[in-house]
Protein backbone atom coordinates (compact mmCIF):
# COMPACT_ATOMS: atom_id res chain seq x y z
CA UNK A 1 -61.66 -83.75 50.59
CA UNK A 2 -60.77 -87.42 50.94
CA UNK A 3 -60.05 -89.05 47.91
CA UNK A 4 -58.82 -86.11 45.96
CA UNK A 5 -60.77 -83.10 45.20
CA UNK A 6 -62.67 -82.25 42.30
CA UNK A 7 -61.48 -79.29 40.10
CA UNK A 8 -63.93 -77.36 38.42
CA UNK A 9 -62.10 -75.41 35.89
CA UNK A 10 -60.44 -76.54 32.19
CA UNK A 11 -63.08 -74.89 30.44
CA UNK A 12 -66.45 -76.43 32.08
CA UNK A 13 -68.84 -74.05 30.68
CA UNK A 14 -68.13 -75.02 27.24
CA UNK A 15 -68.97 -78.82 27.93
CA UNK A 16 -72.48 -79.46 27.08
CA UNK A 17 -74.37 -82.49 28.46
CA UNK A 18 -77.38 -84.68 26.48
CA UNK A 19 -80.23 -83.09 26.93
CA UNK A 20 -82.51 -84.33 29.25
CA UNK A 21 -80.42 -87.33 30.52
CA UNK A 22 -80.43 -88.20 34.31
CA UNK A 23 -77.26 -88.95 36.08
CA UNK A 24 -77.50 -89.92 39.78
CA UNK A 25 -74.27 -88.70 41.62
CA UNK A 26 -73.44 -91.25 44.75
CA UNK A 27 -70.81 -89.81 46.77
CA UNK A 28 -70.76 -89.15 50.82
CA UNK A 29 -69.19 -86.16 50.67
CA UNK A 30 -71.94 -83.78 50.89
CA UNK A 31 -69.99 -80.90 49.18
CA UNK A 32 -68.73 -83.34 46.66
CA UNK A 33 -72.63 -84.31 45.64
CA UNK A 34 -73.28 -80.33 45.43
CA UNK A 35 -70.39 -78.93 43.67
CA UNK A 36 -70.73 -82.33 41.03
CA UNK A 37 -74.87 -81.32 40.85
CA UNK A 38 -74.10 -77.56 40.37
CA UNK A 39 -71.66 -78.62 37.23
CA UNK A 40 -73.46 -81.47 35.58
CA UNK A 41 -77.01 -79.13 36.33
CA UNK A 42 -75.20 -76.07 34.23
CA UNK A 43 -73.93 -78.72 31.64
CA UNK A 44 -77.24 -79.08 30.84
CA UNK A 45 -78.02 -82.80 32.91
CA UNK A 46 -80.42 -83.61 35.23
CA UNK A 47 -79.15 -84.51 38.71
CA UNK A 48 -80.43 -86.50 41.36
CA UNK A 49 -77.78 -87.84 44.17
CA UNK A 50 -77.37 -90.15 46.98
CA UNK A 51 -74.99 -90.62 50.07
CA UNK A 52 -74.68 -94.31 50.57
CA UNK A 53 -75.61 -97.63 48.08
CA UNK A 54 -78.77 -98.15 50.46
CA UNK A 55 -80.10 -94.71 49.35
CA UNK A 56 -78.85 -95.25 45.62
CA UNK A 57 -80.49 -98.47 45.06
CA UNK A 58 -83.93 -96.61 46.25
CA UNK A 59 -83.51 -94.10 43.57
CA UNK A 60 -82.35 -96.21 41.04
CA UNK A 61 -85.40 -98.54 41.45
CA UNK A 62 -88.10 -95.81 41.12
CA UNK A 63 -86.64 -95.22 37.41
CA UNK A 64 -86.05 -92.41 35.63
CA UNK A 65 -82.04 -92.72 35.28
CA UNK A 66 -79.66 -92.69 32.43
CA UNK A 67 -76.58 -92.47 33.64
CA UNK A 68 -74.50 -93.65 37.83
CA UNK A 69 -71.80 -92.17 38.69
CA UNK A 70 -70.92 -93.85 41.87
CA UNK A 71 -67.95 -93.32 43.98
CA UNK A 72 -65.94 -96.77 44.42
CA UNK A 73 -64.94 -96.14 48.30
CA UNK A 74 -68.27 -95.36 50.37
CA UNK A 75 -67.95 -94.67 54.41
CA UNK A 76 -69.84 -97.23 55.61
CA UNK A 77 -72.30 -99.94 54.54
CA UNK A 78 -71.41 -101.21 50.56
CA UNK A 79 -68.55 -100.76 49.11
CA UNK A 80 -69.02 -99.47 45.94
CA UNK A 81 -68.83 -102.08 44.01
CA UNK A 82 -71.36 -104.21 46.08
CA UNK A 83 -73.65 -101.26 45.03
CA UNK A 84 -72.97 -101.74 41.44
CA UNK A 85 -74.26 -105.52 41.44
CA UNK A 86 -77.22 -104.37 43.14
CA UNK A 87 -77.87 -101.81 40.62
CA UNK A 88 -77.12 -104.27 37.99
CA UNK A 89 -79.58 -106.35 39.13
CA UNK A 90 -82.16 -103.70 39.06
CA UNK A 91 -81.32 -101.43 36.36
CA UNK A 92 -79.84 -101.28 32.73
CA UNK A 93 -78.57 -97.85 33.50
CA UNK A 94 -74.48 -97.49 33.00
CA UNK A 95 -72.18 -96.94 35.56
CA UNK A 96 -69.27 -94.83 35.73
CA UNK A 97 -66.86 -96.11 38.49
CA UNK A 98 -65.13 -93.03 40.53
CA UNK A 99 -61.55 -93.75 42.17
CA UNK A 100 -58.73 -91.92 43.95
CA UNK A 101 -55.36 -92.48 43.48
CA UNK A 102 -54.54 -96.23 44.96
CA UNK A 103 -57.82 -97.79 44.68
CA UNK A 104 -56.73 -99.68 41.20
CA UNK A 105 -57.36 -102.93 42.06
CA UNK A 106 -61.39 -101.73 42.73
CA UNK A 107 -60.98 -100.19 39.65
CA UNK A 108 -60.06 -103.03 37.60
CA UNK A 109 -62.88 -105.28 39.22
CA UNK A 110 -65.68 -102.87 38.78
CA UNK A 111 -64.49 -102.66 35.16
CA UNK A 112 -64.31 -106.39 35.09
CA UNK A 113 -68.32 -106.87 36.34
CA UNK A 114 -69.46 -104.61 33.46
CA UNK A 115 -68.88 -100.76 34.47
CA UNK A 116 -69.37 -98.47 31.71
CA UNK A 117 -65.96 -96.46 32.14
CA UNK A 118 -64.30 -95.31 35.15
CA UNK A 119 -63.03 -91.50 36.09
CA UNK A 120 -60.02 -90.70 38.63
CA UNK A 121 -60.17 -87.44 41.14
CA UNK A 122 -59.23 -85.27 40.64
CA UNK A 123 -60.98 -84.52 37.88
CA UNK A 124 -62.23 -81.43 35.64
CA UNK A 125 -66.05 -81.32 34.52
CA UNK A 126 -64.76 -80.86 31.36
CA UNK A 127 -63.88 -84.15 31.37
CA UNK A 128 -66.43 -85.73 33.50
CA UNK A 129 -69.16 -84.49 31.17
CA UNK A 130 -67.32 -86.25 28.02
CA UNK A 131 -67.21 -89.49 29.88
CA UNK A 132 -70.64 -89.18 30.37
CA UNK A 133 -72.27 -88.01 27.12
CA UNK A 134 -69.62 -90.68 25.48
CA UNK A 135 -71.37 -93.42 28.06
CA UNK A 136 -74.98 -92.21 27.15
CA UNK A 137 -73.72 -92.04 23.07
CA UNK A 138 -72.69 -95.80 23.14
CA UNK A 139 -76.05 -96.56 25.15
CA UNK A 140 -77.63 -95.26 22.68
CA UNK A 141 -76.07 -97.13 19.79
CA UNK A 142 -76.38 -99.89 21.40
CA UNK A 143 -80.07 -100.11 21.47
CA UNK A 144 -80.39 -98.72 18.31
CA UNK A 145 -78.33 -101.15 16.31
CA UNK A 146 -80.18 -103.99 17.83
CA UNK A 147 -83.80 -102.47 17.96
CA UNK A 148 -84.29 -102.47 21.33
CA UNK A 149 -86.94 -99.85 23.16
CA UNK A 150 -86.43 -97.91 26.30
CA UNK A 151 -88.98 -96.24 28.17
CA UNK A 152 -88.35 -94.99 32.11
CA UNK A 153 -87.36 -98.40 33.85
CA UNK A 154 -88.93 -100.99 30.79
CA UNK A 155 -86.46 -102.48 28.36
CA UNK A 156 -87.88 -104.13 25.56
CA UNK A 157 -86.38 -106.57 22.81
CA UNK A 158 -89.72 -106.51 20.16
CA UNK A 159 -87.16 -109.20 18.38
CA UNK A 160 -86.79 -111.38 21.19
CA UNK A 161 -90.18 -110.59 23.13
CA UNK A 162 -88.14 -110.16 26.18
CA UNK A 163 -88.67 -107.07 28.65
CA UNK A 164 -87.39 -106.19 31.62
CA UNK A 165 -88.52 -103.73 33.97
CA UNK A 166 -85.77 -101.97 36.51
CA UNK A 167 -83.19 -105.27 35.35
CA UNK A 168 -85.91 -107.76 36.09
CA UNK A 169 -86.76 -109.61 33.57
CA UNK A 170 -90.79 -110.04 33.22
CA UNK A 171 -93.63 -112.76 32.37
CA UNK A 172 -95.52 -111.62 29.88
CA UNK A 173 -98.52 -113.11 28.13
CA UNK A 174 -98.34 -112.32 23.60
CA UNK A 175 -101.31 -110.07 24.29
CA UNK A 176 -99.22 -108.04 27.51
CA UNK A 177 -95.99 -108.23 25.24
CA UNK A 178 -97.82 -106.75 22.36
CA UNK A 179 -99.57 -104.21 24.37
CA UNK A 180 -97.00 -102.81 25.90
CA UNK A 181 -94.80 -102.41 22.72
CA UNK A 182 -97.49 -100.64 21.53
CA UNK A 183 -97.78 -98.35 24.34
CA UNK A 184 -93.90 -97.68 24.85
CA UNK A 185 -93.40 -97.31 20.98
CA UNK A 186 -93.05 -94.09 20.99
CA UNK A 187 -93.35 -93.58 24.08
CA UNK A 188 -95.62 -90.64 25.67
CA UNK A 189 -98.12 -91.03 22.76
CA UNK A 190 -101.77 -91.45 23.12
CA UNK A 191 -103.55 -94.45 22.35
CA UNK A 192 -107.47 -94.67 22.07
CA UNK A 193 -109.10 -97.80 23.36
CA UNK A 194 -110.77 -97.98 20.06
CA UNK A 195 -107.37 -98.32 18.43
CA UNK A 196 -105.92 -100.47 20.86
CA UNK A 197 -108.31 -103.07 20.66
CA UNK A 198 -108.76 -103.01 16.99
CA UNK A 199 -104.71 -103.40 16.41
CA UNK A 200 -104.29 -105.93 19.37
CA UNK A 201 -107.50 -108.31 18.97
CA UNK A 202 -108.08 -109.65 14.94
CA UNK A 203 -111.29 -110.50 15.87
CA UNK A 204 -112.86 -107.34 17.78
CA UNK A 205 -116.27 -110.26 19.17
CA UNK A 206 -113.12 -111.62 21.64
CA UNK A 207 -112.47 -108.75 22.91
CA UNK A 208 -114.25 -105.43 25.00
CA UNK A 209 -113.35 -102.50 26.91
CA UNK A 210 -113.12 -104.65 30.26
CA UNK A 211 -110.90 -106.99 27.95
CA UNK A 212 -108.40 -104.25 27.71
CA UNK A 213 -108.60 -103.04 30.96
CA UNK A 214 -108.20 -106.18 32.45
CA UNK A 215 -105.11 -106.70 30.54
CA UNK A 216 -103.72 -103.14 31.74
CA UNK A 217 -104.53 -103.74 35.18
CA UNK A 218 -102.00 -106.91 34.80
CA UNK A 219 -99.54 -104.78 32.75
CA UNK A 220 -99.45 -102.05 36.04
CA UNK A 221 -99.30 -104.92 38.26
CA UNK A 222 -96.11 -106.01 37.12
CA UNK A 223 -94.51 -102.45 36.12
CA UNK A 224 -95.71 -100.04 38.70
CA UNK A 225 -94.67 -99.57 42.16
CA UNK A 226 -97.77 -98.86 42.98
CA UNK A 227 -100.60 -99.98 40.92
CA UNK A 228 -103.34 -98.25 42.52
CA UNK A 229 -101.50 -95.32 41.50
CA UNK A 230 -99.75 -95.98 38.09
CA UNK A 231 -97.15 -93.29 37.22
CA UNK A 232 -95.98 -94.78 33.83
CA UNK A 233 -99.42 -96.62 32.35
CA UNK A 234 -101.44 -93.71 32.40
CA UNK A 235 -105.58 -93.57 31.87
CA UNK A 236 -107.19 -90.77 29.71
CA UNK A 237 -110.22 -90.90 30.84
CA UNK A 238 -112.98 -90.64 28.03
CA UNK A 239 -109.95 -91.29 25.37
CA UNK A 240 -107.59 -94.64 26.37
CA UNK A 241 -103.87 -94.94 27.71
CA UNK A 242 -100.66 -93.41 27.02
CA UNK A 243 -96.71 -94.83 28.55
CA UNK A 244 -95.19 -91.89 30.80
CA UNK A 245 -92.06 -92.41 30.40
CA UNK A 246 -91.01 -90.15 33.03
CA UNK A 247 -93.18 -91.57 35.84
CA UNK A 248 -95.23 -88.39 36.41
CA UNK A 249 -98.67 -89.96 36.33
């Protein structure tokens, strides 16, 4: 296997990974992708993969990942750390740099534009899962120590008003800003329209149903793919909206 090959003993079943976290494999070794899926899968992640940057920035855009691990030396089209601008610019998800044995100096650049930590084949799961939960962990700490919300692809700063959606930062009105936090805060809970509109307008004679629907229609236009058929902004009909944060609709 060029580059080195992946070893999958030292103990693997005994690594656990963070429950329901997302890690999207890029690799163009085929049997590399599967035998990394079929170890991270019975660590306890979810995978999804990709064989070129082309195909990674697709599924990196549609949301829904916490974690790249992307392979530094790609056959064809970006090298890999090409791809991890692009992602950059798209997503707040960390990387995790992969090299063989002689690609240091790709190394030390992709650790120099911002990857999260970088892993060497060959490798043990073992240790590829502790890079990984230890990458999520500081994540996580991260946005906790500065109050920061993440939902699917949003990021939102309620202390700076600031969100960005899949690394692009948005244009938000107060009464979008102040929605949305609502919405994504926690995330996956219903909200009535009665309850939206009494906690978002002071004076309810402003403010109607079509008020608030207007204002999600502008929300979905600016975080959905598709906003004739939201995935994350969800309607209950008869009841109000909830946030998906899985994108399920």
């Amino acid at each position: 296997m060029p580059g080195g090959e992946l070893v999958l003993g030292g103990g693997s079943g005994s690594a656990l990974g963070i429950p329901s976290a997302t890690v999207l494999v890029v690799d163009d070794e085929e049997s590399y992708r599967e035998a990394l899926a079929s170890g991270l899968g019975r660590a306890g992640f979810r995978v999804r993969s990709a064989c070129s940057g082309a195909e990674a920035l697709g599924v990196v855009r549609a949301g829904g990942i916490d974690v790249v691990l992307l392979d530094i030396v790609l056959a064809g089209g970006m090298p890999g750390t090409e791809v991890y601008r692009r992602i950059r610019a798209v997503s707040a998800a960390p990387v995790i740099m992969v090299s063989a044995l002689g690609d240091e100096l790709d190394v030390v650049l992709g650790l120099e534009i911002g990857a999260a930590d970088y892993i060497r084949k060959p490798y043990s799961m073992r240790e590829l899962v502790a890079r990984v939960n230890a990458v999520l962990r500081r994540s996580c700490e991260q946005v906790n120590s500065e109050g920061v919300l993440i939902a699917g692809p949003l990021v939102v700063d309620p202390f700076r008003r600031e969100v960005h959606c899949r690394g692009v930062p948005l244009t938000l009105s107060r009464l979008e800003f102040d929605l949305l936090e609502t919405l994504v805060d926690p995330p996956g809970r219903a909200r009535t329209r009665e309850e939206l509109l009494d906690k978002l307008w002071a004076d309810r004679d402003l403010a109607d149903t079509r008020t608030l629907d207007t204002h999600v229609r502008r929300l979905r236009a600016k975080i959905e793919l598709d906003a004739s058929d939201p995935k994350y902004l969800v309607t209950l009909r008869g009841i109000g909206f909830r946030f998906d944060p899985e994108g399920s609709g």
